[in-house]
C-alpha atoms as a PDB file:
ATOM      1  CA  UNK A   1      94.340 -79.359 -71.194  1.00  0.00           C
ATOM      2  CA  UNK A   2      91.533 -80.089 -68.403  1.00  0.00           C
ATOM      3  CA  UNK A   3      88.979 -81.324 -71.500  1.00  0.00           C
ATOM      4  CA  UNK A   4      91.828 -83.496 -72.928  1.00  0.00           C
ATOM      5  CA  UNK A   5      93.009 -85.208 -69.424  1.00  0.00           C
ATOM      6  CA  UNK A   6      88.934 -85.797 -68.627  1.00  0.00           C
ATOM      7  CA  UNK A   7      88.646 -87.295 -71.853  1.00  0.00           C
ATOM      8  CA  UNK A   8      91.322 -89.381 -71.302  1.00  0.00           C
ATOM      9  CA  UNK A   9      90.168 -90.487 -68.129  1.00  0.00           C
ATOM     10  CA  UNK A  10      86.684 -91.377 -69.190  1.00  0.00           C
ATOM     11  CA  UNK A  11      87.938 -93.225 -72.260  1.00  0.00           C
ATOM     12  CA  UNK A  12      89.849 -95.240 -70.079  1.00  0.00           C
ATOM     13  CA  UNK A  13      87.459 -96.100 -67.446  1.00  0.00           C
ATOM     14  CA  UNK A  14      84.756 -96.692 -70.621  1.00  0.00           C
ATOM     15  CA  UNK A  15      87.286 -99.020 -72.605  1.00  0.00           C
ATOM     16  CA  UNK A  16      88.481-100.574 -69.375  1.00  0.00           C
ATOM     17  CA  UNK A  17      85.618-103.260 -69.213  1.00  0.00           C
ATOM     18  CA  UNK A  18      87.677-105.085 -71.593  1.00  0.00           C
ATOM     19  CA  UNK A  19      90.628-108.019 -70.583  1.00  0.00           C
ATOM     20  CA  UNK A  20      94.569-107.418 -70.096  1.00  0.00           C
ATOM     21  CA  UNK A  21      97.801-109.560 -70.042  1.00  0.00           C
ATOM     22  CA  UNK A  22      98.208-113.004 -68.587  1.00  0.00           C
ATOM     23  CA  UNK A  23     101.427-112.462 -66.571  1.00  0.00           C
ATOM     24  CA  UNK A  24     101.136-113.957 -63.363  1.00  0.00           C
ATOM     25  CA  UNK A  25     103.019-111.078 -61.525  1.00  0.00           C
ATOM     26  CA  UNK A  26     102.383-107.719 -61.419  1.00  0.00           C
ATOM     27  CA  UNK A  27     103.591-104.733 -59.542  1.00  0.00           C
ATOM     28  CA  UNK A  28     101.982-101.361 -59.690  1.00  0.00           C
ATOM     29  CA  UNK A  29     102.727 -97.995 -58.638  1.00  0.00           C
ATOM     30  CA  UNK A  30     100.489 -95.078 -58.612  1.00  0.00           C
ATOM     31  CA  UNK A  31     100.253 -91.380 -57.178  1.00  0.00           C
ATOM     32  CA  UNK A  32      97.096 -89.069 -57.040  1.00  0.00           C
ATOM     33  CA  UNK A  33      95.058 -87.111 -54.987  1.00  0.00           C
ATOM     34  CA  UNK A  34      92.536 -87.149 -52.368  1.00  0.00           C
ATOM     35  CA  UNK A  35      88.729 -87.183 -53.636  1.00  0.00           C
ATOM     36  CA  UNK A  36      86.566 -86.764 -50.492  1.00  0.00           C
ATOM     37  CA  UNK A  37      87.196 -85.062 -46.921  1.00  0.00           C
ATOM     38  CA  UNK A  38      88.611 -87.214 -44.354  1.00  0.00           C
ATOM     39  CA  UNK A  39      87.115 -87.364 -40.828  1.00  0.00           C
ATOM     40  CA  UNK A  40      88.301 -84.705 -38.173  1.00  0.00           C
ATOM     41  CA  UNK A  41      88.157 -84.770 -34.284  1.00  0.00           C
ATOM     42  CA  UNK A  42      86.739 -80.919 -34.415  1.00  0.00           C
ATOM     43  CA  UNK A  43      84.357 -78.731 -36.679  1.00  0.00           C
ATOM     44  CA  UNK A  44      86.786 -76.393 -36.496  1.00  0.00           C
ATOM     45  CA  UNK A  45      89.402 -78.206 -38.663  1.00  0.00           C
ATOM     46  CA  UNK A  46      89.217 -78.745 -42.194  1.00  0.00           C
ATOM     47  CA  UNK A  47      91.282 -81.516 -43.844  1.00  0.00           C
ATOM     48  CA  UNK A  48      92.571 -80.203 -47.347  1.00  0.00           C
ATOM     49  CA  UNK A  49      93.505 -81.769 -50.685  1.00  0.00           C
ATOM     50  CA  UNK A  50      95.942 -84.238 -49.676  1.00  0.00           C
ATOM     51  CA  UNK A  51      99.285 -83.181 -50.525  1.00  0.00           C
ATOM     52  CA  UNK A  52     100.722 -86.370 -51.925  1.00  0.00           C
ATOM     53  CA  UNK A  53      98.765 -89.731 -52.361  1.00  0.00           C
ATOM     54  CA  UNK A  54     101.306 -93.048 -53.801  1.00  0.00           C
ATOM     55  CA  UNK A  55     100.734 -96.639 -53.755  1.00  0.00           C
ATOM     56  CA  UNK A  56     102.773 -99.609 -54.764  1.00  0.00           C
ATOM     57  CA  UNK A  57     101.779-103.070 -54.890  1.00  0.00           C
ATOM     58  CA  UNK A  58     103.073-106.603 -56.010  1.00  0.00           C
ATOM     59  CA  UNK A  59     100.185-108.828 -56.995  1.00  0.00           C
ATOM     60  CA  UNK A  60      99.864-112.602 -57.904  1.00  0.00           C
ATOM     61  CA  UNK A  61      97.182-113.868 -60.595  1.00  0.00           C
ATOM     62  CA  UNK A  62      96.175-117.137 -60.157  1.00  0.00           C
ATOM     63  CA  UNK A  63      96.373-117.811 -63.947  1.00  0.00           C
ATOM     64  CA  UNK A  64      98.479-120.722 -64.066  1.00  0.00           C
ATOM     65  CA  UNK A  65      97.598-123.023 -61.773  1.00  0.00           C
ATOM     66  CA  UNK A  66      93.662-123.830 -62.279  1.00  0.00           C
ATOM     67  CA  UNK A  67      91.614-123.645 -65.023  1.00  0.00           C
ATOM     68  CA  UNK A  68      88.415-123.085 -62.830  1.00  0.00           C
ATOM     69  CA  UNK A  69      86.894-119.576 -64.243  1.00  0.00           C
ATOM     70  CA  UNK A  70      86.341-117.926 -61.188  1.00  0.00           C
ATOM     71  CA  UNK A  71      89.444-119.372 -59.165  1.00  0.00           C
ATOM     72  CA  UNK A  72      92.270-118.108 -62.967  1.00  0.00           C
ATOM     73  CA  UNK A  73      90.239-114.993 -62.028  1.00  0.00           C
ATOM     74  CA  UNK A  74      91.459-114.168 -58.726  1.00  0.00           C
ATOM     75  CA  UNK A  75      94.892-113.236 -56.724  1.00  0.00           C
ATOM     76  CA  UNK A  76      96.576-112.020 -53.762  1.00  0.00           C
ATOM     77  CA  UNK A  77      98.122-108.285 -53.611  1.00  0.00           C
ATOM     78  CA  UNK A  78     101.123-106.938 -50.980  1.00  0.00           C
ATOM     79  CA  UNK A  79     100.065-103.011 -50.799  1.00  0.00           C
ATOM     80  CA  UNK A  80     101.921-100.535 -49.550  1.00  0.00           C
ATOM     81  CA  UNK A  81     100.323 -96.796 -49.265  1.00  0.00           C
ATOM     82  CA  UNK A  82     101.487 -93.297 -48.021  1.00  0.00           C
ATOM     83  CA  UNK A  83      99.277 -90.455 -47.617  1.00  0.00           C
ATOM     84  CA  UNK A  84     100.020 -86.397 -46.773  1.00  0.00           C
ATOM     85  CA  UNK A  85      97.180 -84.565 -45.078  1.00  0.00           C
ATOM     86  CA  UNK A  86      97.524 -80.714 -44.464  1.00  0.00           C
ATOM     87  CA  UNK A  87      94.966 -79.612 -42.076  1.00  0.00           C
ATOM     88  CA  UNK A  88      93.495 -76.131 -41.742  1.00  0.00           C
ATOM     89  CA  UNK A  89      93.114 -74.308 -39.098  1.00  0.00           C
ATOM     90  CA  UNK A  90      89.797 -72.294 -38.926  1.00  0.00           C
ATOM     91  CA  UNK A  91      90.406 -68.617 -37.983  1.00  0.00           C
ATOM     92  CA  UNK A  92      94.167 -69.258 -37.995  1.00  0.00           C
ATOM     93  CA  UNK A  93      97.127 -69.722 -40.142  1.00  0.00           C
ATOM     94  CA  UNK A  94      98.492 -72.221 -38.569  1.00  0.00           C
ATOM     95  CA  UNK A  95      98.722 -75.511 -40.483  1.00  0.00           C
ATOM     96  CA  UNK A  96      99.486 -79.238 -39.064  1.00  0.00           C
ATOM     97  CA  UNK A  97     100.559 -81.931 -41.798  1.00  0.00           C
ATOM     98  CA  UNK A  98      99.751 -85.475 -40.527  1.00  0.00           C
ATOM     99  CA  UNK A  99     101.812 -88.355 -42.614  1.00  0.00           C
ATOM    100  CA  UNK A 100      99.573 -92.433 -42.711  1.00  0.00           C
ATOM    101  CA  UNK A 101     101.609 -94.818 -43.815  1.00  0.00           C
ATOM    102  CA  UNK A 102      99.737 -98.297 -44.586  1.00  0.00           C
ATOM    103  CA  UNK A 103     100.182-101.814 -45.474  1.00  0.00           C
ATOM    104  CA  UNK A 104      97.207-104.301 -46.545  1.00  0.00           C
ATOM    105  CA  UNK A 105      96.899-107.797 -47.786  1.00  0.00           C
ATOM    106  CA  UNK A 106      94.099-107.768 -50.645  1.00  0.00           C
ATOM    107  CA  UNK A 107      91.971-110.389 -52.304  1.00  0.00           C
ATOM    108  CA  UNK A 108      92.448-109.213 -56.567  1.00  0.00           C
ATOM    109  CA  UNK A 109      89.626-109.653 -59.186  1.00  0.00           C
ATOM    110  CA  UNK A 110      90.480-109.434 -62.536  1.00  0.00           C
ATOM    111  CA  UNK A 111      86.635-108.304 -63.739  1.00  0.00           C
ATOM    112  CA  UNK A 112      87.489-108.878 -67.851  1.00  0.00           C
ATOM    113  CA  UNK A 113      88.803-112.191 -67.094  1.00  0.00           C
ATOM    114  CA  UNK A 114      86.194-113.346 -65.262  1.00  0.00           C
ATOM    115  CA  UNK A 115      83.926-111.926 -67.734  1.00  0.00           C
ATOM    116  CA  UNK A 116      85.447-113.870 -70.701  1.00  0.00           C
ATOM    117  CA  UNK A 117      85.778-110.460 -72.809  1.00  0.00           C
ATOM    118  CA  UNK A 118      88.943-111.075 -73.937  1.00  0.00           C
ATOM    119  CA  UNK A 119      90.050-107.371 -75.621  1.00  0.00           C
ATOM    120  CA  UNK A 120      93.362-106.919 -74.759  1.00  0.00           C
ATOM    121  CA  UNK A 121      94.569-104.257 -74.653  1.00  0.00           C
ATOM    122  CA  UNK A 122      92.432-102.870 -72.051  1.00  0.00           C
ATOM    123  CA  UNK A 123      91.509-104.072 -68.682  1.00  0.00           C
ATOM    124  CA  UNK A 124      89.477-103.678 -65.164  1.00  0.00           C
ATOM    125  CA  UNK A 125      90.771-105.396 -61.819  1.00  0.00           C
ATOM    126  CA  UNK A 126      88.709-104.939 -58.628  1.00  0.00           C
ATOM    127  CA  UNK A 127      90.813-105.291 -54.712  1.00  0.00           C
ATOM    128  CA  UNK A 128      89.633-105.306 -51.214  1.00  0.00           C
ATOM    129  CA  UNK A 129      91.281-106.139 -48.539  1.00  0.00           C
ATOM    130  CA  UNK A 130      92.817-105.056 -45.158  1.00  0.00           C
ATOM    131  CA  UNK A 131      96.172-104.284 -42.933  1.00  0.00           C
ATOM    132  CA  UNK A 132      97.710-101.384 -40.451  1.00  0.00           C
ATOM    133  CA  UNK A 133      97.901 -97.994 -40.359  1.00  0.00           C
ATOM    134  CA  UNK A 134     100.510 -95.651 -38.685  1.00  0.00           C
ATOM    135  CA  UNK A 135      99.144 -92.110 -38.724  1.00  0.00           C
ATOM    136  CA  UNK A 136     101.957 -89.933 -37.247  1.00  0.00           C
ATOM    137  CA  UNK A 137     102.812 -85.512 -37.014  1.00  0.00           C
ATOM    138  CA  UNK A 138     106.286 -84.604 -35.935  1.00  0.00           C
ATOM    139  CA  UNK A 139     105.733 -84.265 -32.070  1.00  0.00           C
ATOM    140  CA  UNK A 140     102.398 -86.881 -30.711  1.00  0.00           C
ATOM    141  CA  UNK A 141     103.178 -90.075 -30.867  1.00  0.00           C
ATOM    142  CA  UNK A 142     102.064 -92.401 -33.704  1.00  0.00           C
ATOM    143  CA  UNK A 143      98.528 -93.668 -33.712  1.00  0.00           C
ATOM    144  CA  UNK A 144      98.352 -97.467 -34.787  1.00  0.00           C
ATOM    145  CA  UNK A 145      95.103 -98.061 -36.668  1.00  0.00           C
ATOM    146  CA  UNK A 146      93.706-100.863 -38.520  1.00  0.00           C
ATOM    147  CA  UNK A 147      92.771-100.213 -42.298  1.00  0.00           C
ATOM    148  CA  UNK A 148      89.787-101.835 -44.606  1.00  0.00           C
ATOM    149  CA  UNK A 149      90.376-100.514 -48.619  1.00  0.00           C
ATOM    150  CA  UNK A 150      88.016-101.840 -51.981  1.00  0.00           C
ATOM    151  CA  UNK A 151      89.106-100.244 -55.062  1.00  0.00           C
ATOM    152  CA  UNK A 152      88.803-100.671 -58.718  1.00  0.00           C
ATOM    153  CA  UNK A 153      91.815-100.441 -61.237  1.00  0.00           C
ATOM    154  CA  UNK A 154      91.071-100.000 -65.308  1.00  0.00           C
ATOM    155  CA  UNK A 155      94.120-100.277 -67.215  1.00  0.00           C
ATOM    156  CA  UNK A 156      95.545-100.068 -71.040  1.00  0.00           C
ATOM    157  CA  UNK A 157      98.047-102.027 -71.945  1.00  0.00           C
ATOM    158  CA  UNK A 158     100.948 -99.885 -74.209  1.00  0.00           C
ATOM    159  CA  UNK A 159     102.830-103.189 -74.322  1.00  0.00           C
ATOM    160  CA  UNK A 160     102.512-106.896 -73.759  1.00  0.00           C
ATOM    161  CA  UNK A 161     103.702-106.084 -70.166  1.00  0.00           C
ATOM    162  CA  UNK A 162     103.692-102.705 -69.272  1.00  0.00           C
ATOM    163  CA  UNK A 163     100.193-100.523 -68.670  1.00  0.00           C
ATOM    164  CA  UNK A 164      98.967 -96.943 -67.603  1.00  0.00           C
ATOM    165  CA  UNK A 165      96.409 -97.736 -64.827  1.00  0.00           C
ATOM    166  CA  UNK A 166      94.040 -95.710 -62.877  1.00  0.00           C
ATOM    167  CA  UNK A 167      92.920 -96.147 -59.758  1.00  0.00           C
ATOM    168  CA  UNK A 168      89.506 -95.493 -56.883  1.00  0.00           C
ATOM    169  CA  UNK A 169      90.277 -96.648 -54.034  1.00  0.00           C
ATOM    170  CA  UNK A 170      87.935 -95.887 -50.754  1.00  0.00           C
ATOM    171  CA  UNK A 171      89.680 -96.817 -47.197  1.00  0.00           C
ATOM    172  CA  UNK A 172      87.876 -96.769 -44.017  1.00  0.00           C
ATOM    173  CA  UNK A 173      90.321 -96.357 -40.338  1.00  0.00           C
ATOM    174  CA  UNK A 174      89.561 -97.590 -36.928  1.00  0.00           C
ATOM    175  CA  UNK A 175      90.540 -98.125 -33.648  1.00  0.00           C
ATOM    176  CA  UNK A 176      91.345 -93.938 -34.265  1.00  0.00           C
ATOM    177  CA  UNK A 177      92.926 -92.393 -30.933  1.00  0.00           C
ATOM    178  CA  UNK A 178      93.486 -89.333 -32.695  1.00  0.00           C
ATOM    179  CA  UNK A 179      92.117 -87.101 -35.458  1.00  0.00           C
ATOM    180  CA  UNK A 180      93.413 -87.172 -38.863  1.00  0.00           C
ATOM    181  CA  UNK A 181      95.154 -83.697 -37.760  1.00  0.00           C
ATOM    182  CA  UNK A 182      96.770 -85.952 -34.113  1.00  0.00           C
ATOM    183  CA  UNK A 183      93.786 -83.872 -32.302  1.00  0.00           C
ATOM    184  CA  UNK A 184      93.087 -86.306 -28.715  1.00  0.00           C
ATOM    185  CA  UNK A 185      89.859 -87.616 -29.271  1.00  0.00           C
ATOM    186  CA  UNK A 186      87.691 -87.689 -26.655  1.00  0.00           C
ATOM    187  CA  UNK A 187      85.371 -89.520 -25.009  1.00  0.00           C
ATOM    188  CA  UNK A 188      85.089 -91.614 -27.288  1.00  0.00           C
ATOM    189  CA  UNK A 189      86.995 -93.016 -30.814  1.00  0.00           C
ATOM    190  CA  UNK A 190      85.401 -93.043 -34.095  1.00  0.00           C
ATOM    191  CA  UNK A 191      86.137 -94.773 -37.673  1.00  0.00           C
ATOM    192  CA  UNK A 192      87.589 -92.300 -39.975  1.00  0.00           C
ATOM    193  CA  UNK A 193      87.853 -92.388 -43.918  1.00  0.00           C
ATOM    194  CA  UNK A 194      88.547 -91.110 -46.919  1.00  0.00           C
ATOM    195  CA  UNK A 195      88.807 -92.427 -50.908  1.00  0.00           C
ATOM    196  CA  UNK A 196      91.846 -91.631 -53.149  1.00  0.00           C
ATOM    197  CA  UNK A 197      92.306 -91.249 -57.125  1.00  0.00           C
ATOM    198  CA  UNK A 198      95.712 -92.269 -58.668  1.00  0.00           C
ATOM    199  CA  UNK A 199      97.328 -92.736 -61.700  1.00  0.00           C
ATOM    200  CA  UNK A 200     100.314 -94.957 -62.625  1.00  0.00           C
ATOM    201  CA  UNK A 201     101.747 -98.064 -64.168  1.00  0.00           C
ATOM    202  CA  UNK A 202     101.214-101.546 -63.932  1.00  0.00           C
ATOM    203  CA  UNK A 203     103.898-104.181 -64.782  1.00  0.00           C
ATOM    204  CA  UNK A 204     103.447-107.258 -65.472  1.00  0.00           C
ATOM    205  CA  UNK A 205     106.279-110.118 -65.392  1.00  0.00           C
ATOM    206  CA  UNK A 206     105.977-113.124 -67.284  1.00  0.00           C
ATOM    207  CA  UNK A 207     105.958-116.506 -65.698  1.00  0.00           C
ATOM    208  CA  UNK A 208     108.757-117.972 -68.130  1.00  0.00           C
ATOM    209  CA  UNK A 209     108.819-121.138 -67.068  1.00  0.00           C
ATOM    210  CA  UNK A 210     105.342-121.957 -68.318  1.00  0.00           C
ATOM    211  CA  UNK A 211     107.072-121.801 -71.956  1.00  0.00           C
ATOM    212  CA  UNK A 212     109.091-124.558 -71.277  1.00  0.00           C
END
């Protein structure tokens, strides 16, 4: 099972340099894992796995309205973002789970496109962008933070709108008055961040009035 899903993955990201469908609108949602250890406030505490990682997004391609390359090439992306972090305890069994919720604007770059390789059905979109963070356990109260994220997305298309896409997204946090595990940290604050992997579906909804 573990060769088959990392061949699968690598065949994706591989065949992803390739182009995807035209629809103007897309909305994706995708849930994975954490990939690399998030920032704590103390050596002491160790940030696991996270427990749940989900994303969903509504994006609009640029397609329709200029035929400059780069400019057909580009969009705008609404992204919403949850992350679960359990936080270990060294020397203890105690456990604190710290919830980030997040919302960004991003600039989209639809890399085949732009390209001009033209093999639907596979794809590859890069995003960066920005927005807020609330990071938030059950009894401090919630640390506001600002968010930066750049990702890349390959996708296959299994019909003319509908993929399975993939997703690497890193995401740096500052203005941090607390740890990831709502430790005080003091004296002074520092930028924390992390990078997620998910998997999901992209779909993509036709601009129908460009038939008529």
């Amino acid at each position: 099972m573990k060769k088959f899903v990392s061949l699968f993955v690598l065949t994706i990201a591989v065949a992803s340099l390739f182009a995807q469908s035209n629809a103007p609108w897309k909305v994706d949602f995708n849930v994975g894992t954490r990939l690399m250890p998030m920032k704590t406030a103390d050596a002491n505490y160790d940030c696991s796995v996270v427990d749940l990682g989900a994303n969903v997004g509504i994006t609009y391609m640029f397609y329709n309205i200029t035929d400059e390359d780069l400019l057909k090439s580009l969009g705008l992306k609404f992204d919403l973002g949850y992350d679960n972090v359990t936080t270990n305890i060294e020397g203890s069994e105690a456990v604190l789970v710290t919830n980030l919720k997040r919302a960004s604007g991003q600039l989209v770059v639809d890399i085949d496109n732009l390209g001009g390789y033209k093999m639907y059905p596979f794809g590859l979109v890069g995003h960066i962008g920005g927005g807020l963070t609330l990071m938030q356990r059950a009894n401090p109260r919630p640390d506001r933070l600002l968010n930066a994220i750049v990702g890349i997305s390959p996708k296959f298309w299994i019909a003319e709108n509908m993929a399975i896409s993939m997703d690497f997204s890193f995401i740096a946090l500052d203005k941090q008055s607390y740890g990831v595990e709502m430790i005080d940290r003091f004296p002074a604050t520092k930028i924390g961040k992390y990078s997620n992997v998910t998997i999901g579906f992209t779909w993509g909804i036709p601009d129908y009035r460009s038939k008529n």
